[in-house]
C-alpha atoms as a PDB file:
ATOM      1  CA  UNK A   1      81.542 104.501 110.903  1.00  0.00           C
ATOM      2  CA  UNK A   2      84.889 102.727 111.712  1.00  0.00           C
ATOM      3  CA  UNK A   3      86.806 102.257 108.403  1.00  0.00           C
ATOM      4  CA  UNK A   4      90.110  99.892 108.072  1.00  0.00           C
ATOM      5  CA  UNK A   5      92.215 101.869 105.910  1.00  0.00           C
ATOM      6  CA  UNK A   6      95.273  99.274 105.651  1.00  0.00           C
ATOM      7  CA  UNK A   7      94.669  95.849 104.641  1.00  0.00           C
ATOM      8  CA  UNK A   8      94.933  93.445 101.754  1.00  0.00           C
ATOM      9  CA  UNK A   9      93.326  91.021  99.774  1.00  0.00           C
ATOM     10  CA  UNK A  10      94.555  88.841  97.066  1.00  0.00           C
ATOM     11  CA  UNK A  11      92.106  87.793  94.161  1.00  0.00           C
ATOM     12  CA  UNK A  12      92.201  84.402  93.478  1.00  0.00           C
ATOM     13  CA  UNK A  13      93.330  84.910  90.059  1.00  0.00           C
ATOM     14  CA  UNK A  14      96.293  86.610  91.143  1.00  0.00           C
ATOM     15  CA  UNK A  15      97.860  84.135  93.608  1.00  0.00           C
ATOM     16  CA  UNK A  16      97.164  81.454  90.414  1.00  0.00           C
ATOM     17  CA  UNK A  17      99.955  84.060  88.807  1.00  0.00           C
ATOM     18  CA  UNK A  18     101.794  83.926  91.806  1.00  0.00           C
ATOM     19  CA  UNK A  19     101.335  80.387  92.082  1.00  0.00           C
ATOM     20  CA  UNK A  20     103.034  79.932  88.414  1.00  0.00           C
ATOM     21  CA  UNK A  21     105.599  82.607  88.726  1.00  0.00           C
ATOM     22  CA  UNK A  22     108.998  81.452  88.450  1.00  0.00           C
ATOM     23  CA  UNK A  23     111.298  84.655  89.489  1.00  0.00           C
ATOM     24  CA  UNK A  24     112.325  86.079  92.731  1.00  0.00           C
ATOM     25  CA  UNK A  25     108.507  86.602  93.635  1.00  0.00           C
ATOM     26  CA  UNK A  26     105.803  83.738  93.546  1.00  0.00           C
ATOM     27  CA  UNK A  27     104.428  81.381  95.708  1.00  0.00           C
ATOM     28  CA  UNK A  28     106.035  78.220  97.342  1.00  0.00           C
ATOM     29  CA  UNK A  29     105.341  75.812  99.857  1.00  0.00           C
ATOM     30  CA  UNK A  30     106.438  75.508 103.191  1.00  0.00           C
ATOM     31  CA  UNK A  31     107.922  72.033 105.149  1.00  0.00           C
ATOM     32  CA  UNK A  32     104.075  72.508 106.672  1.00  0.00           C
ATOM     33  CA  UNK A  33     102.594  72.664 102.866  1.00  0.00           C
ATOM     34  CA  UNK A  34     101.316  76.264 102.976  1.00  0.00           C
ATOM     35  CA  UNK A  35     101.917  78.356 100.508  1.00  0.00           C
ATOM     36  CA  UNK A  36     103.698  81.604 101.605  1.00  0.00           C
ATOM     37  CA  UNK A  37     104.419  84.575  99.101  1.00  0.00           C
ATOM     38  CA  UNK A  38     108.040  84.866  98.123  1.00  0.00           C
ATOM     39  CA  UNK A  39     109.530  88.428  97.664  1.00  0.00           C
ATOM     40  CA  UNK A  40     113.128  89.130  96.556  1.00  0.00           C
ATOM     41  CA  UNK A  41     114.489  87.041  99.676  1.00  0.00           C
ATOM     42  CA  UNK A  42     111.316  87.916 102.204  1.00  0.00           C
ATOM     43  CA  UNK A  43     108.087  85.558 102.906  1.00  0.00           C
ATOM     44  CA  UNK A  44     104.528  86.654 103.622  1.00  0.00           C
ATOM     45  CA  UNK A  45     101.953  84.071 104.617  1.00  0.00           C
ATOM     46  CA  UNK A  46     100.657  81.512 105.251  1.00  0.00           C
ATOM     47  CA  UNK A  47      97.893  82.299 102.045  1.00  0.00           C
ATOM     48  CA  UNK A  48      95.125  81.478 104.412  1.00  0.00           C
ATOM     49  CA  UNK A  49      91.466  82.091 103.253  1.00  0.00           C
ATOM     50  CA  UNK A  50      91.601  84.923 105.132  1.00  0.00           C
ATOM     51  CA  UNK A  51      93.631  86.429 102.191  1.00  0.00           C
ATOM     52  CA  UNK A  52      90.954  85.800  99.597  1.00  0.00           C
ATOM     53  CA  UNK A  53      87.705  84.116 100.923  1.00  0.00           C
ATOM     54  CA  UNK A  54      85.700  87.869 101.137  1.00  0.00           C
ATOM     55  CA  UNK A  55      82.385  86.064 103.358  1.00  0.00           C
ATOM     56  CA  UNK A  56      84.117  84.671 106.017  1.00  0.00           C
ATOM     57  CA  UNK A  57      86.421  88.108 105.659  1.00  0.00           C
ATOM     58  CA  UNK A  58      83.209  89.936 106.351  1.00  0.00           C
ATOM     59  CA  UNK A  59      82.433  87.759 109.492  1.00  0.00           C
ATOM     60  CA  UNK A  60      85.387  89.032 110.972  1.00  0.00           C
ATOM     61  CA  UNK A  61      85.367  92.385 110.590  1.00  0.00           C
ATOM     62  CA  UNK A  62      81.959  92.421 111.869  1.00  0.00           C
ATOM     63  CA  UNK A  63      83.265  90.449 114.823  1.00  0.00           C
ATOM     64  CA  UNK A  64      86.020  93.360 115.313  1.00  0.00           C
ATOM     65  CA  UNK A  65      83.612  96.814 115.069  1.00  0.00           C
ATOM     66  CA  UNK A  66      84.752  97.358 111.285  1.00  0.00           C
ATOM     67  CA  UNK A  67      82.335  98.442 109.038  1.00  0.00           C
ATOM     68  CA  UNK A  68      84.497  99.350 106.261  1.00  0.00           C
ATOM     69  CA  UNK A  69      87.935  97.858 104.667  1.00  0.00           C
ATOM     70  CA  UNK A  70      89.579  99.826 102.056  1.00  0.00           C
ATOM     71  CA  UNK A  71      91.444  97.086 100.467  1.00  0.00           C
ATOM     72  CA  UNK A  72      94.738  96.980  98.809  1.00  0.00           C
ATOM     73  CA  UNK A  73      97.313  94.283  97.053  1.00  0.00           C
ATOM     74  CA  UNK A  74     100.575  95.453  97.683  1.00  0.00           C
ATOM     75  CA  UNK A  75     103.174  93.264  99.076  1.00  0.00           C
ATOM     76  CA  UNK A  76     104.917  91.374  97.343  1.00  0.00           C
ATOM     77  CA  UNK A  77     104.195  93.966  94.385  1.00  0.00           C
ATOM     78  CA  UNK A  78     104.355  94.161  90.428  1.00  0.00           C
ATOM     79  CA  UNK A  79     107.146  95.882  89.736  1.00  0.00           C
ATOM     80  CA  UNK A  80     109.629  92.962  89.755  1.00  0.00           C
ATOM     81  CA  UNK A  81     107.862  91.909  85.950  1.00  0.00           C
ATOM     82  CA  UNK A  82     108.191  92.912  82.809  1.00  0.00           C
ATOM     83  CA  UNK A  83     106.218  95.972  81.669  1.00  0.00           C
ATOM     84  CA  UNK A  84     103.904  93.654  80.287  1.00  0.00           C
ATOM     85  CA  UNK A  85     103.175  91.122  82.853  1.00  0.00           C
ATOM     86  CA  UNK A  86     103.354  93.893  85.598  1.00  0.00           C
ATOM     87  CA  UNK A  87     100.418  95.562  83.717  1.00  0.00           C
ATOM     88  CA  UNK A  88      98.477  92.236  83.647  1.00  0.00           C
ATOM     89  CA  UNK A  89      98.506  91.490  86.922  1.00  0.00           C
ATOM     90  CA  UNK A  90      97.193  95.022  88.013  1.00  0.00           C
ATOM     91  CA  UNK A  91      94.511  94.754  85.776  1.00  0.00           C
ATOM     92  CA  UNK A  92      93.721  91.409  87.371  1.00  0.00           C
ATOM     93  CA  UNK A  93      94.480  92.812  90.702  1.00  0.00           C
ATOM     94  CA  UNK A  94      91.900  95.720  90.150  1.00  0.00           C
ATOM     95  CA  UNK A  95      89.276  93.670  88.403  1.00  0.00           C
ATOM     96  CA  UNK A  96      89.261  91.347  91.537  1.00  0.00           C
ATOM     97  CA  UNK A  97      89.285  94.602  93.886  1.00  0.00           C
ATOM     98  CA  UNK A  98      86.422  95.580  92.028  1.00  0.00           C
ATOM     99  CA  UNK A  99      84.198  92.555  92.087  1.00  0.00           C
ATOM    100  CA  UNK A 100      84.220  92.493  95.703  1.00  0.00           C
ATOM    101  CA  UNK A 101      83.434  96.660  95.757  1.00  0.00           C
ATOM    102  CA  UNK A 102      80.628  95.704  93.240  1.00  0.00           C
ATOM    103  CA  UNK A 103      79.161  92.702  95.352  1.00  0.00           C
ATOM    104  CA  UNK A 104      79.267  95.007  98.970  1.00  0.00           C
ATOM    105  CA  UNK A 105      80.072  98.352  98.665  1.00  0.00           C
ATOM    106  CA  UNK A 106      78.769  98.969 101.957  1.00  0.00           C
ATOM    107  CA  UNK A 107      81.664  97.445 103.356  1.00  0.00           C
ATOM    108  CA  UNK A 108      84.150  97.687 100.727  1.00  0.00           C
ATOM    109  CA  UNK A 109      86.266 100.125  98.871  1.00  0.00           C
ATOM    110  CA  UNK A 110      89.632  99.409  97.467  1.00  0.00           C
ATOM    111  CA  UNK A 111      92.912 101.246  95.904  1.00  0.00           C
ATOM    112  CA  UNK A 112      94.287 100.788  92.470  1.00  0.00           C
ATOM    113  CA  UNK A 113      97.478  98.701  91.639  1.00  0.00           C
ATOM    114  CA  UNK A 114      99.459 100.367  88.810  1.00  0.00           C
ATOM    115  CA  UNK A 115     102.168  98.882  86.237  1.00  0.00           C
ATOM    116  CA  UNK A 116     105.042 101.599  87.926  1.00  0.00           C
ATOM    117  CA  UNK A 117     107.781 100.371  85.757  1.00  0.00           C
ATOM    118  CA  UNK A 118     106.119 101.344  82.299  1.00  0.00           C
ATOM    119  CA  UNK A 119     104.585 105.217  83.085  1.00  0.00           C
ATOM    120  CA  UNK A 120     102.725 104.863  80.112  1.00  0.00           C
ATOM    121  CA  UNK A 121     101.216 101.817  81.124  1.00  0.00           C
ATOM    122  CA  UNK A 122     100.750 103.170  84.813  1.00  0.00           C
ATOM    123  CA  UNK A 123      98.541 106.077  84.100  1.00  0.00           C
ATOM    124  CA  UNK A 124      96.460 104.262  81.410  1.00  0.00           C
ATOM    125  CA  UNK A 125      95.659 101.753  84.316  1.00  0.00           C
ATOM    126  CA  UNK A 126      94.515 104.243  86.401  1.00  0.00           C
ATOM    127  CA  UNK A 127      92.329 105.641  84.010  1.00  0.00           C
ATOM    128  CA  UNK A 128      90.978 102.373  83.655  1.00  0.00           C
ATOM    129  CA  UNK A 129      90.889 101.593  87.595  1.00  0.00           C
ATOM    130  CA  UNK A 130      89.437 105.082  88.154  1.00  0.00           C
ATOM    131  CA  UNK A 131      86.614 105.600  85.614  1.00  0.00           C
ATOM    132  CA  UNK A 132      85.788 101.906  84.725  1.00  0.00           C
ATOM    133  CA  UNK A 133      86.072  99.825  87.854  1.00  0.00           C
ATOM    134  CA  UNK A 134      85.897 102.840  90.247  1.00  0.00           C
ATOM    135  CA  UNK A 135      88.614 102.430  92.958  1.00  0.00           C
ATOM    136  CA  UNK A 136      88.987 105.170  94.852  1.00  0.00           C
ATOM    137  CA  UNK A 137      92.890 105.760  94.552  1.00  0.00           C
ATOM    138  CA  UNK A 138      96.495 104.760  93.977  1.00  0.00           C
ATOM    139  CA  UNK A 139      98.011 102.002  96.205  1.00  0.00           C
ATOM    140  CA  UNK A 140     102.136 102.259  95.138  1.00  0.00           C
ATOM    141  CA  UNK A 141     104.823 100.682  97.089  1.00  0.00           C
ATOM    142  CA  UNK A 142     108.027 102.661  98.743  1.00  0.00           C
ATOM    143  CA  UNK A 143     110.425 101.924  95.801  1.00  0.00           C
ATOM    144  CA  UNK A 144     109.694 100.665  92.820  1.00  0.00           C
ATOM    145  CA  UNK A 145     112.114  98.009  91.793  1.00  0.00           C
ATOM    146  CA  UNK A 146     114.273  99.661  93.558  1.00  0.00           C
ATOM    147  CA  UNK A 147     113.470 102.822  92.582  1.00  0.00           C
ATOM    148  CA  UNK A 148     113.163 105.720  94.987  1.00  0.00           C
ATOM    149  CA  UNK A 149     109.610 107.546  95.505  1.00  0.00           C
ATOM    150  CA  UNK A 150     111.166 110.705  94.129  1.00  0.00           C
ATOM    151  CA  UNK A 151     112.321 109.089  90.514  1.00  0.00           C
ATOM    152  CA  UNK A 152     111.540 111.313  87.720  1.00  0.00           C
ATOM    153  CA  UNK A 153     109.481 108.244  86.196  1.00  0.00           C
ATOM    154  CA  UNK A 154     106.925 108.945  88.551  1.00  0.00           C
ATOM    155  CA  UNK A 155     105.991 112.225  88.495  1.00  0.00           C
ATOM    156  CA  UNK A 156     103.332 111.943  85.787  1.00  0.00           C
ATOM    157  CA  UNK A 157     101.717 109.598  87.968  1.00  0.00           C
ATOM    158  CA  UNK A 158     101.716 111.948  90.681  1.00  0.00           C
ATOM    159  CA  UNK A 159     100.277 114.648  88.591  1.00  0.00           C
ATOM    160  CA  UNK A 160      97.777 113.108  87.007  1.00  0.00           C
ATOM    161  CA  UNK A 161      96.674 112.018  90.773  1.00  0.00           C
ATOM    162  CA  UNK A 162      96.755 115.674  92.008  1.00  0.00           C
ATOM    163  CA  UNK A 163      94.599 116.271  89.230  1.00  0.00           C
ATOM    164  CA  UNK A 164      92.052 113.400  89.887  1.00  0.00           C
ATOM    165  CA  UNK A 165      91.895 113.984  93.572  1.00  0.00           C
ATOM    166  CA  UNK A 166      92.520 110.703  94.120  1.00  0.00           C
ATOM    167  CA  UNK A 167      94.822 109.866  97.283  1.00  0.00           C
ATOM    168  CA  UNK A 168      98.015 107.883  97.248  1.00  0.00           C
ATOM    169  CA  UNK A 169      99.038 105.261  99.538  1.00  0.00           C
ATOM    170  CA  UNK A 170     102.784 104.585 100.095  1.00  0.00           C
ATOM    171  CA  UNK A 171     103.106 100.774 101.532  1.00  0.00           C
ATOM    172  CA  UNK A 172     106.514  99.192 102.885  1.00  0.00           C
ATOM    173  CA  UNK A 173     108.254  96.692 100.613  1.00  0.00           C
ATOM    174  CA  UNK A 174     111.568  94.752 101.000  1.00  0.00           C
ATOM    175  CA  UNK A 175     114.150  97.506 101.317  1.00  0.00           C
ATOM    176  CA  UNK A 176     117.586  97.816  98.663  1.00  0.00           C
ATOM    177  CA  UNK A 177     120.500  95.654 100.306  1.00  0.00           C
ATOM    178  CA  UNK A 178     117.947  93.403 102.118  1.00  0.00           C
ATOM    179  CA  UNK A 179     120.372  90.415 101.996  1.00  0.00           C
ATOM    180  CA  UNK A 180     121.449  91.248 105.290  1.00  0.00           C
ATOM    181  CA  UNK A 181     117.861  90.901 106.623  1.00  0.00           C
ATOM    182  CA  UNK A 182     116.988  87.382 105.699  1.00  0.00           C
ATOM    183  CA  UNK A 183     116.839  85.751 109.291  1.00  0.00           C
ATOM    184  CA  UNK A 184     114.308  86.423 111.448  1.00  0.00           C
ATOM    185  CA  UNK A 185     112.388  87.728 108.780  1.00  0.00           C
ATOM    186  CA  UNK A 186     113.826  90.979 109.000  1.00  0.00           C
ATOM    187  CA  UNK A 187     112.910  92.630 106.126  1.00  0.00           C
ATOM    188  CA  UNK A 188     109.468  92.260 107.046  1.00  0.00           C
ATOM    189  CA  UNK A 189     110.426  93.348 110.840  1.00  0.00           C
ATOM    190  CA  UNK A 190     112.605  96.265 110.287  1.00  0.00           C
ATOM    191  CA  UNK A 191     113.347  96.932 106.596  1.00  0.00           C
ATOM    192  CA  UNK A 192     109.652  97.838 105.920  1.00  0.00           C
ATOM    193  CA  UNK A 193     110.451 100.185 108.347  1.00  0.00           C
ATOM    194  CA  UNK A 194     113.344 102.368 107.042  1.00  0.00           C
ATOM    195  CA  UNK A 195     111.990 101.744 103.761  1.00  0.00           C
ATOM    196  CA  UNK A 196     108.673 103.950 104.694  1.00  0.00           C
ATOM    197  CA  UNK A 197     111.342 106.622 106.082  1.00  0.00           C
ATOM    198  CA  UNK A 198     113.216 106.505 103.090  1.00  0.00           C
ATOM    199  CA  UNK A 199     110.618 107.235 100.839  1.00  0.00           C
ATOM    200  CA  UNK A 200     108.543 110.281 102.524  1.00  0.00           C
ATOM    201  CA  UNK A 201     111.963 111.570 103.849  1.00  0.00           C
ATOM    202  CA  UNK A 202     113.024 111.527  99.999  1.00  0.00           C
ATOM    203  CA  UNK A 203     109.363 112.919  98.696  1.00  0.00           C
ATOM    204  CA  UNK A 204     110.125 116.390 101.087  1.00  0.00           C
ATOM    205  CA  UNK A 205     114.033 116.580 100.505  1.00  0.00           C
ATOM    206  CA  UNK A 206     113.250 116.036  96.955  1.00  0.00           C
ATOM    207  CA  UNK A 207     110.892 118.491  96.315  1.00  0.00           C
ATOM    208  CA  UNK A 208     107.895 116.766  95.364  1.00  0.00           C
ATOM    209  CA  UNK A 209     105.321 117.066  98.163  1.00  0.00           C
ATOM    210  CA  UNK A 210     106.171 120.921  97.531  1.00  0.00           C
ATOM    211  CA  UNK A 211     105.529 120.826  94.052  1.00  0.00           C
ATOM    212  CA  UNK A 212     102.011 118.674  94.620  1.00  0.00           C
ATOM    213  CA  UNK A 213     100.435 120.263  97.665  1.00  0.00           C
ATOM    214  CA  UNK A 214      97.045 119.243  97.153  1.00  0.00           C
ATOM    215  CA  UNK A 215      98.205 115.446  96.362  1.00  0.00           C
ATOM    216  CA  UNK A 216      97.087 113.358  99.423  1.00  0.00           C
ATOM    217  CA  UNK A 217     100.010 110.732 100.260  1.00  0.00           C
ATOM    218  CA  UNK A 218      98.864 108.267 103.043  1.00  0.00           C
ATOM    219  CA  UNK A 219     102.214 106.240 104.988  1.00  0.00           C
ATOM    220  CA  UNK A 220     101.983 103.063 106.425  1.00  0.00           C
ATOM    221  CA  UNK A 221     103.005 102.233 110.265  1.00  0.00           C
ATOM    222  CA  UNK A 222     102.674 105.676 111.848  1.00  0.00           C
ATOM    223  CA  UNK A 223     105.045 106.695 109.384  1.00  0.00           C
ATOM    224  CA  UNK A 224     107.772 104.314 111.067  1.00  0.00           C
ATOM    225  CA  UNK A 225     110.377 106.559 112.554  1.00  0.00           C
ATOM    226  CA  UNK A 226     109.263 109.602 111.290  1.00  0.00           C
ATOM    227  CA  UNK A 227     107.715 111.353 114.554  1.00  0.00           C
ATOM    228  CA  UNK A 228     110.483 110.152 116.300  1.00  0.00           C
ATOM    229  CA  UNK A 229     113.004 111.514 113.924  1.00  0.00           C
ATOM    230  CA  UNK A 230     111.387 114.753 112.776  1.00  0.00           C
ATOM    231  CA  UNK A 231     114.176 117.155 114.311  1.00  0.00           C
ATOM    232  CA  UNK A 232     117.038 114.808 113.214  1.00  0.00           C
ATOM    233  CA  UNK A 233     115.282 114.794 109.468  1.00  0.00           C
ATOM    234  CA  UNK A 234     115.341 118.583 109.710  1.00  0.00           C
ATOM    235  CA  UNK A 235     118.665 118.855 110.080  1.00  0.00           C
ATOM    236  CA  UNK A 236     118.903 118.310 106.512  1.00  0.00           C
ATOM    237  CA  UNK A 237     116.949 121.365 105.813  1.00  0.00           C
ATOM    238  CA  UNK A 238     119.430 123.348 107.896  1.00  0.00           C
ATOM    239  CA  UNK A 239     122.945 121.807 107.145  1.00  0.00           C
ATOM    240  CA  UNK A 240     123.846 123.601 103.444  1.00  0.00           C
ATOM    241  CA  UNK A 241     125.811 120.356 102.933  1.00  0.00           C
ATOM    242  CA  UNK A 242     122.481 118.361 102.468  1.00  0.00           C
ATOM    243  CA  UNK A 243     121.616 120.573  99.446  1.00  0.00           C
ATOM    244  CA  UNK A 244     117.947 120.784 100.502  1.00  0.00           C
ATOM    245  CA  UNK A 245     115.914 123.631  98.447  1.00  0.00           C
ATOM    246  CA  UNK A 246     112.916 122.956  99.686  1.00  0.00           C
ATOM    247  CA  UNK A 247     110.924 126.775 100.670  1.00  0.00           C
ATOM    248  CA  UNK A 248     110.150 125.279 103.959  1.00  0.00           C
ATOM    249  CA  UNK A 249     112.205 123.115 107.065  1.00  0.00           C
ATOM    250  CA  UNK A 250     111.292 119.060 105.709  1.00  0.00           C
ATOM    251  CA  UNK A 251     108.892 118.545 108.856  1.00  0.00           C
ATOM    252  CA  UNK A 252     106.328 120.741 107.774  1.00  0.00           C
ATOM    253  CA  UNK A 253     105.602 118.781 104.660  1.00  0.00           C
ATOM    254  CA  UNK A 254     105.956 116.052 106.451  1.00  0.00           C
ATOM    255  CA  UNK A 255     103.202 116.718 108.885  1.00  0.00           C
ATOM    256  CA  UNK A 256     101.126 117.372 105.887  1.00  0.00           C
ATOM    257  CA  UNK A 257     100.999 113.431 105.002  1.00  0.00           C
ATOM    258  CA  UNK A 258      98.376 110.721 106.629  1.00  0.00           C
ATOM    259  CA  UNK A 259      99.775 107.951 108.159  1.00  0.00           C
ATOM    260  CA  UNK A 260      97.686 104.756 108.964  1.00  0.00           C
ATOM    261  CA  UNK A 261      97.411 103.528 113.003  1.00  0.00           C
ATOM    262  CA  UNK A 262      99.014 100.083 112.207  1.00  0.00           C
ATOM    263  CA  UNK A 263     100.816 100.359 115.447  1.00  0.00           C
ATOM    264  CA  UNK A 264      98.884  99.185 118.398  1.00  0.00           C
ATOM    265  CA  UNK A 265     101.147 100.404 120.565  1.00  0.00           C
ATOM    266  CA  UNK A 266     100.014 103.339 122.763  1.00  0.00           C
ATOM    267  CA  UNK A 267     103.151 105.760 123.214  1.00  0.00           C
ATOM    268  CA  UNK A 268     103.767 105.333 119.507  1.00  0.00           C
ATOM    269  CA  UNK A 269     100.237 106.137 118.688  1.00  0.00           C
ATOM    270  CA  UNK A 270     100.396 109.646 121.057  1.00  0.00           C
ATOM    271  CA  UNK A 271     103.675 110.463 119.109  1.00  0.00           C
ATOM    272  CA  UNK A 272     102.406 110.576 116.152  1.00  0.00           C
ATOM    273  CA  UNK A 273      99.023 112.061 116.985  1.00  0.00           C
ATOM    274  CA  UNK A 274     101.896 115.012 118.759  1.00  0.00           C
ATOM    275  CA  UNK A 275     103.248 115.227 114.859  1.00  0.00           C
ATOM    276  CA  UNK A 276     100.684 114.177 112.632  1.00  0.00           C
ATOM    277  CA  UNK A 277      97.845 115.418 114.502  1.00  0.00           C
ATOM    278  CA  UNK A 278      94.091 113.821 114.880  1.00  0.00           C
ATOM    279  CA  UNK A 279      93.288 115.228 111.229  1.00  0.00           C
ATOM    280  CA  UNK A 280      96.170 113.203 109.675  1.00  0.00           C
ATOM    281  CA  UNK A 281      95.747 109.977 111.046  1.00  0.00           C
ATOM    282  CA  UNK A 282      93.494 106.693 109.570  1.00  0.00           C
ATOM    283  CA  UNK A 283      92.696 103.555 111.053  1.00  0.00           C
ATOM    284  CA  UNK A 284      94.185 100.186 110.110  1.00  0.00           C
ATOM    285  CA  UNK A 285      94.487  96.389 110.709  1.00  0.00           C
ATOM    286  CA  UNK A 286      97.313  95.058 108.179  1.00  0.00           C
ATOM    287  CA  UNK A 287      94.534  91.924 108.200  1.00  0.00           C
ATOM    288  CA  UNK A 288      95.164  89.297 107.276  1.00  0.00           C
ATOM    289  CA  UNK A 289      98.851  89.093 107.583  1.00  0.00           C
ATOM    290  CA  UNK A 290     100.247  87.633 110.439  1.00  0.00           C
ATOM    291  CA  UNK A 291     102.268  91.115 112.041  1.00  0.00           C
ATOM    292  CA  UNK A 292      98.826  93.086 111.455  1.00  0.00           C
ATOM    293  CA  UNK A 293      96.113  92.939 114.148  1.00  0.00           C
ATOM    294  CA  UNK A 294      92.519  92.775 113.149  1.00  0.00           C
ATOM    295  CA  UNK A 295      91.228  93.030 117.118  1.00  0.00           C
ATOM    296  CA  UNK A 296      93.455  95.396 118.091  1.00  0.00           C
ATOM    297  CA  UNK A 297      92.503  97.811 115.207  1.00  0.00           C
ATOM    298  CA  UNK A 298      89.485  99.506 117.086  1.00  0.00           C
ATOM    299  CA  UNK A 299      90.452  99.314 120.780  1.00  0.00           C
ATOM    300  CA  UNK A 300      93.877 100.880 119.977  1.00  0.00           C
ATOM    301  CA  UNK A 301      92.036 104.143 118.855  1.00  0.00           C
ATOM    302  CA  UNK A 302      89.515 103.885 121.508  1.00  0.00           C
ATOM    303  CA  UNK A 303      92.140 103.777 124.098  1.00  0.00           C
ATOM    304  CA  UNK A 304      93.777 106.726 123.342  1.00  0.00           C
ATOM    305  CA  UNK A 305      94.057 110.296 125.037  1.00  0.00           C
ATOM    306  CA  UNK A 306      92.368 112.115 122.629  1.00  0.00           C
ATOM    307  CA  UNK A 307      88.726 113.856 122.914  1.00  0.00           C
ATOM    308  CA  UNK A 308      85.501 111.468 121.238  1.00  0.00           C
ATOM    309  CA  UNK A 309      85.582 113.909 118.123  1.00  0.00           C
ATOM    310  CA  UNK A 310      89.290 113.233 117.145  1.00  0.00           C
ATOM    311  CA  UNK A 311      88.776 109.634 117.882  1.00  0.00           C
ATOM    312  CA  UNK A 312      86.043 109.217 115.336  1.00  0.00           C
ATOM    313  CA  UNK A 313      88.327 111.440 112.809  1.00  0.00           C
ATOM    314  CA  UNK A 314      90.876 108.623 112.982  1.00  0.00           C
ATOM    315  CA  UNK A 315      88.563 105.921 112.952  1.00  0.00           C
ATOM    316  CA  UNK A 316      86.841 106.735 109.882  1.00  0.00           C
ATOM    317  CA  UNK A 317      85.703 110.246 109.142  1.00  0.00           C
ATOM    318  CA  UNK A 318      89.411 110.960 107.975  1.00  0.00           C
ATOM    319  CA  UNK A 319      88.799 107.882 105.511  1.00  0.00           C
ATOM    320  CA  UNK A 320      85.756 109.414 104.288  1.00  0.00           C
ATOM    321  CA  UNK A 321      86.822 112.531 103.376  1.00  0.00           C
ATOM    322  CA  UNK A 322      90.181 111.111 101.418  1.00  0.00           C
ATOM    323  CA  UNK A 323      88.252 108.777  99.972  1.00  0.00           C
ATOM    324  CA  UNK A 324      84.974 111.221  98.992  1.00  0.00           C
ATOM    325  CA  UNK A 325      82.587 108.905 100.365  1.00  0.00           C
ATOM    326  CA  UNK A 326      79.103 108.834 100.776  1.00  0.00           C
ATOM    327  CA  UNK A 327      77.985 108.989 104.681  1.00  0.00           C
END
């Protein structure tokens, strides 16, 4: 069963929020007329039907080998609301996710939005996302208004998780100091990036994915840099400067996250199966935005130098078993 573990859909209801938003994230036209999502200073789009039409999303993943899509809401986020309106729009978020789960569970599962900013709010949303819509985990972005993964705010959240058994899933938002990375859509490009770095890099320094070891955290992008800068992050362990307490060198909690295959790149994929290994690693398209690559999603694992077993972990056994889903 191939399952693709990253990408997004927006219910209908939410862009109309978007849509009417007047802050540093909504929806505004291009010179072309589309609508593309506006977040703090980065744009996502064009808000094709390919963001919220589910049939002729279902076409093409059956064009593309996909028989599952785990879908999430992330980018541009909640968080940049008040406690109140970020709690609406998960709820309308999750009720959309849900609808679709409800109409074709056979090809759909989804993650849960939560109100971050309030904890309170937060975990009574995932009660609510858990046990009355069933979505099968947490989707949370790499800070939260700015906010680093490792605030105190946030451990609740985490616990309660840990205790569920539900998994989390870290995705890239616009970075702190972005304002240097408005051409070229940077933010999108490169500050995604560092911003996926930044967070697991600050949940092992930190403490946390020692203090939650059964708490599965998925990262986006083959964890970014993270393979490639393992010994460098380690450092930090070993300089006494850093003031690292951690029981263990930072790359061996590291290797104990998942990280999503939304790199289609070969070398980068064999790096991180090297750190990560076959076990770790979960299929993805980004679908439908623009950077992801729906075709690509299979043949990129298939391609690979990896036995048939491993490849079929990746492509959607791994997804299973986070997920606890039925064969």
């Amino acid at each position: 069963m191939h399952i693709d573990f990253h990408c997004h859909l927006y219910p209908e209801e939410y862009l109309k929020k978007l849509e009417a938003s007047k802050g540093d994230v909504r929806i505004e036209k291009n010179e072309k007329g589309e609508k593309i999502i506006l977040s703090m200073g980065s744009r996502a789009g064009p808000v094709t039907e390919d963001f919220f039409d589910i049939e002729v999303r279902l076409d093409k993943i059956k064009q593309n080998n996909i028989d599952m899509q785990i879908l999430t809401t992330p980018h541009p986020g909640i968080d940049r609301f008040s406690p109140d309106e970020s709690a609406d729009m998960s709820r309308v978020i999750n009720d959309g996710l849900a609808k679709v789960v409800k109409k074709y569970p056979n090809h759909f599962q989804a993650l849960a939005m939560l109100p971050l900013i309030d904890t309170k709010l937060a975990l009574k949303e995932l009660d609510r996302a858990i046990f009355d819509l069933g979505l099968k985990g947490i989707c949370m972005l790499t800070n939260v208004a700015g906010q680093t993964s490792d605030s105190d705010f946030l451990l609740p959240v985490y616990e309660k998780a840990q205790s569920l058994g539900v998994p989390i899933f870290i995705h890239p938002t616009t970075p702190v100091g972005a304002q240097v990375m408005k051409e070229w859509r940077l933010a999108i490009i490169l500050g995604f990036e560092f911003d996926i770095m930044l967070s697991a890099t600050r949940l092992a320094y930190s403490g946390i994915l020692e203090r939650f070891p059964e708490l599965n955290f998925v990262i986006a992008h083959l964890g970014a840099g993270i393979p490639f800068l393992a010994e460098r992050i380690d450092r930090g362990y070993y300089d006494p400067t850093c003031g690292v307490k951690t029981k263990k060198p930072t790359s061996k909690y590291l290797k104990e996250l998942h990280c999503d295959a939304v790199c289609f790149y070969k070398p980068a994929l064999m790096m991180a199966y090297d750190f990560f290994g076959a076990d770790k690693m979960v299929m993805g398209s980004d679908f439908p935005l623009p950077i992801g690559d729906l075709e690509a999603a299979v043949p990129s694992i298939e391609e690979m130098d990896i036995s048939r077993e491993e490849k079929e972990k990746i492509l959607g056994e791994n997804v299973k078993r986070l997920l606890k889903l039925k064969s």
